[in-house]
Protein backbone atom coordinates (compact mmCIF):
# COMPACT_ATOMS: atom_id res chain seq x y z
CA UNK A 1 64.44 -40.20 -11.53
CA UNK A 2 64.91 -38.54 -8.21
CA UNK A 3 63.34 -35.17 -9.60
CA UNK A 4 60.54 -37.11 -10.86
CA UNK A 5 59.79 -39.10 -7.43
CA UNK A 6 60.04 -35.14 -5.44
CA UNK A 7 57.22 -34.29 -7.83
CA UNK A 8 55.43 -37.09 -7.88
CA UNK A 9 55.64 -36.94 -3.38
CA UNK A 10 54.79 -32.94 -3.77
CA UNK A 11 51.51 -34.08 -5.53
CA UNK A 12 50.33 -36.58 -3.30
CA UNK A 13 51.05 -34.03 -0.15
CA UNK A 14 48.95 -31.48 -2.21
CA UNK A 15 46.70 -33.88 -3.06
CA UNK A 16 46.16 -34.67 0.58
CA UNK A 17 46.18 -31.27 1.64
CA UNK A 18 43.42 -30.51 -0.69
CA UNK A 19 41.42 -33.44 0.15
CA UNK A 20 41.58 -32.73 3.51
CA UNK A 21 40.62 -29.32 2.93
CA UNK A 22 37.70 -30.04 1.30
CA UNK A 23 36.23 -32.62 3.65
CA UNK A 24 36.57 -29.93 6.24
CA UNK A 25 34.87 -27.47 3.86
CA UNK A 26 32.20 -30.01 3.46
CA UNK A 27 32.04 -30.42 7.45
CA UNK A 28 31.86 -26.94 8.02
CA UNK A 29 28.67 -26.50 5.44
CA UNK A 30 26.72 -28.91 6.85
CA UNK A 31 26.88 -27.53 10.24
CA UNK A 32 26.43 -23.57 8.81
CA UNK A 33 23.69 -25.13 7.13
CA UNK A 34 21.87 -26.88 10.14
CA UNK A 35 22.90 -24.01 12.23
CA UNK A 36 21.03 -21.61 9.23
CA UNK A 37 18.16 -24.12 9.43
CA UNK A 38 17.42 -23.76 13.42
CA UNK A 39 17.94 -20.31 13.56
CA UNK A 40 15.50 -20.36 10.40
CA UNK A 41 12.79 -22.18 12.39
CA UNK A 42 13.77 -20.24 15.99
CA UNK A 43 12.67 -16.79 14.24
CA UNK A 44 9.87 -18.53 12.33
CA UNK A 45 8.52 -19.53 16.30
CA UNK A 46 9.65 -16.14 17.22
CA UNK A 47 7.14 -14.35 14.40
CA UNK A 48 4.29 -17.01 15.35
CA UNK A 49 4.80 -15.81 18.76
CA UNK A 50 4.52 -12.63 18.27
CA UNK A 51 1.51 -12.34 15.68
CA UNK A 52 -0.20 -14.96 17.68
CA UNK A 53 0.14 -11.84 21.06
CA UNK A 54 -0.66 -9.41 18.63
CA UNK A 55 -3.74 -11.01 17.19
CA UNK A 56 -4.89 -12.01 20.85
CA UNK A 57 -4.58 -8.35 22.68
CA UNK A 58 -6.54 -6.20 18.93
CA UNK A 59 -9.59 -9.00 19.66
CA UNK A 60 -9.40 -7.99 23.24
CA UNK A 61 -9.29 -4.03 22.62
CA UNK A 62 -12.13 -4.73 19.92
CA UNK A 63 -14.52 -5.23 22.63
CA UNK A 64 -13.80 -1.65 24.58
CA UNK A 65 -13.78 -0.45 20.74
CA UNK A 66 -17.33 -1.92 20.07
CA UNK A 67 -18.31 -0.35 23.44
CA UNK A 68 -17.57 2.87 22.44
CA UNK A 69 -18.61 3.11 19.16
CA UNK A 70 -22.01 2.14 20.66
CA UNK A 71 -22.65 4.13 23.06
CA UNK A 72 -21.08 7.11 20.47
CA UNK A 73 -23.81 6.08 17.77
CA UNK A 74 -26.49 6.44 20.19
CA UNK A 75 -25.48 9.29 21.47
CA UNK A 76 -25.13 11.29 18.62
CA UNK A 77 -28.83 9.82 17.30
CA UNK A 78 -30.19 11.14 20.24
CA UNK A 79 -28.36 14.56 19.81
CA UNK A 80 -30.07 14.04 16.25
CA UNK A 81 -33.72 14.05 17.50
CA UNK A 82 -32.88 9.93 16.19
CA UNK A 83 -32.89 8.22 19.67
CA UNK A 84 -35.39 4.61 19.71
CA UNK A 85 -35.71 4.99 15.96
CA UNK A 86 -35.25 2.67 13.50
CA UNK A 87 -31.94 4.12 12.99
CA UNK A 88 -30.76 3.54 16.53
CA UNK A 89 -32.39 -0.32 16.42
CA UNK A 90 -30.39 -1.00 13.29
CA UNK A 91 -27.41 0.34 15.02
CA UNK A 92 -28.14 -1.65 17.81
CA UNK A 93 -28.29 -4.61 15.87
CA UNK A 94 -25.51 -4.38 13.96
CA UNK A 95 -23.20 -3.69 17.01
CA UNK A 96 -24.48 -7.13 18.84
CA UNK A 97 -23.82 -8.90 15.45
CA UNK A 98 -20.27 -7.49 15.61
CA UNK A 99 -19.72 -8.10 19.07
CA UNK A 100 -20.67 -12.04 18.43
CA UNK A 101 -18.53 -11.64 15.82
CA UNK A 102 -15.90 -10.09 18.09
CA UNK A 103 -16.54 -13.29 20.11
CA UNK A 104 -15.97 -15.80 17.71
CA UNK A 105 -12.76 -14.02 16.83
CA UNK A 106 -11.47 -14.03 20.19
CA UNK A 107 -12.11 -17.58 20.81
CA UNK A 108 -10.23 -18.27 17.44
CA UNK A 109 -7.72 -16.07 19.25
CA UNK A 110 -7.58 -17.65 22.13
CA UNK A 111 -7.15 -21.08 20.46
CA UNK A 112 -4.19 -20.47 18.50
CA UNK A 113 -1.51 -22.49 18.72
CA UNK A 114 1.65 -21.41 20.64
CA UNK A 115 4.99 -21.93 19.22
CA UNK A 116 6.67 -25.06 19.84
CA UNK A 117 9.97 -26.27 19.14
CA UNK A 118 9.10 -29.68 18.16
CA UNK A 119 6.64 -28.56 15.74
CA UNK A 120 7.85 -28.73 11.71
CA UNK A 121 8.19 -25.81 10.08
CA UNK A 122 5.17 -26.47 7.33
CA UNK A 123 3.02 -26.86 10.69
CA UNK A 124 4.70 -23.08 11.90
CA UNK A 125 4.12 -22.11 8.50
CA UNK A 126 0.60 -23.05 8.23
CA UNK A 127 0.14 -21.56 11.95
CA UNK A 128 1.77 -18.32 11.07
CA UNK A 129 -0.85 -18.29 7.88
CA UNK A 130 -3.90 -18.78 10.14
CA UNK A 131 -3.28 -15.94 12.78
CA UNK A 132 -2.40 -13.56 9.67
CA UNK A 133 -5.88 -14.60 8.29
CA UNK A 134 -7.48 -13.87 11.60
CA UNK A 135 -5.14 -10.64 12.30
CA UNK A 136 -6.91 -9.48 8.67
CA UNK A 137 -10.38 -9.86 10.67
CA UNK A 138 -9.64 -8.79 13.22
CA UNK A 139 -8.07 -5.83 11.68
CA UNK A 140 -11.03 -5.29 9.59
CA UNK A 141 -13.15 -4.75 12.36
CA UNK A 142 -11.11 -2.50 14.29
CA UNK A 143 -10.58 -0.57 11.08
CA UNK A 144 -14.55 -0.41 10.57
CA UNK A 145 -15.35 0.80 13.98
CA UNK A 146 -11.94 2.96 14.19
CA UNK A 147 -14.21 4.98 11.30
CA UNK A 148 -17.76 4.77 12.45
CA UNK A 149 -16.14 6.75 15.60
CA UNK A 150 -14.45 8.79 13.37
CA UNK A 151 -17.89 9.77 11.31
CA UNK A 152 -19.16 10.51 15.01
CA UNK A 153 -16.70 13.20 15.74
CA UNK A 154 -17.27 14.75 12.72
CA UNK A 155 -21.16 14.60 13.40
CA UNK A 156 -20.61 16.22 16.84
CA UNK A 157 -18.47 19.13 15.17
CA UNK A 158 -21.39 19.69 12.86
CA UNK A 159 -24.15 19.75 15.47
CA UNK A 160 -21.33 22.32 17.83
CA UNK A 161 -21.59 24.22 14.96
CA UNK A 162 -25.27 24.22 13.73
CA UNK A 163 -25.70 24.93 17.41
CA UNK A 164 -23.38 28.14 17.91
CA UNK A 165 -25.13 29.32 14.33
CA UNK A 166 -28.74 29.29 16.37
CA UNK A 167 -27.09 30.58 19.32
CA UNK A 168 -26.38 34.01 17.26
């Protein structure tokens, strides 16, 4: 009987050993896991911070963009024989709908939420959403005006060279 009682002792020890072990496992998950979850929600802040500055300074640099598209336009209508036509008042028009429009998305800008460490992640989430939605409009307009100047140029070439052909 004294073999069986060493066994029977050896498997309670292991016994122990291994439940011991695995509460500690169990211990150690939960805090990888709530140490997974705030680092989780830190970089979540960290990417609202970061679209939220990125969104703010394009709608800021769309207004020197809008600027110079303008005054680009004109000039090249007025190179054109175009200047005070109907083409130039369209143009016109449409660049003080824009820059409203710039307005309006630099006040939406302006009012986005910062990050904020008390803040759930579905409201980070849903904050991260809107500033991509405005970054997209933002981004549109840029992207729009980035190619009207861009269709400029490429007039001016044409007129240097339609000029240098009459100069010959």
């Amino acid at each position: 009987m004294s073999g069986a009682d060493s066994s029977d002792g050896i498997a309670v020890v292991t016994g122990c050993i291994g439940a011991v072990t695995g509460l500690a496992s169990l211990a150690l998950s939960v805090i990888t896991y709530r140490r997974a979850n705030r680092t989780k929600a830190l970089e979540l802040q960290l990417e609202l911070r970061k679209a939220t500055s990125a969104v703010q300074n394009e709608a800021i640099a769309l207004f020197d963009l809008l600027a110079r598209a303008g005054k680009s336009r004109s000039a090249v209508l007025a190179a054109r024989g175009l200047g005070r036509s109907g083409a130039e008042t369209a143009w016109q028009t449409q660049i003080q709908t824009d820059i409203m429009e710039a307005t309006r998305l630099h006040g939406a800008a302006a009012d986005l939420p910062n990050s904020d460490r008390t803040r759930p992640d579905e409201e980070t989430t849903a904050a991260l959403a809107a500033v991509h939605d405005l970054q997209l409009q933002v981004s549109g307009l840029t992207a729009r005006y980035q190619a009207e100047l861009a269709q400029d140029d490429e007039a001016r070439r044409q007129l240097a060279r339609a000029a240098a052909e009459r100069s010959r």
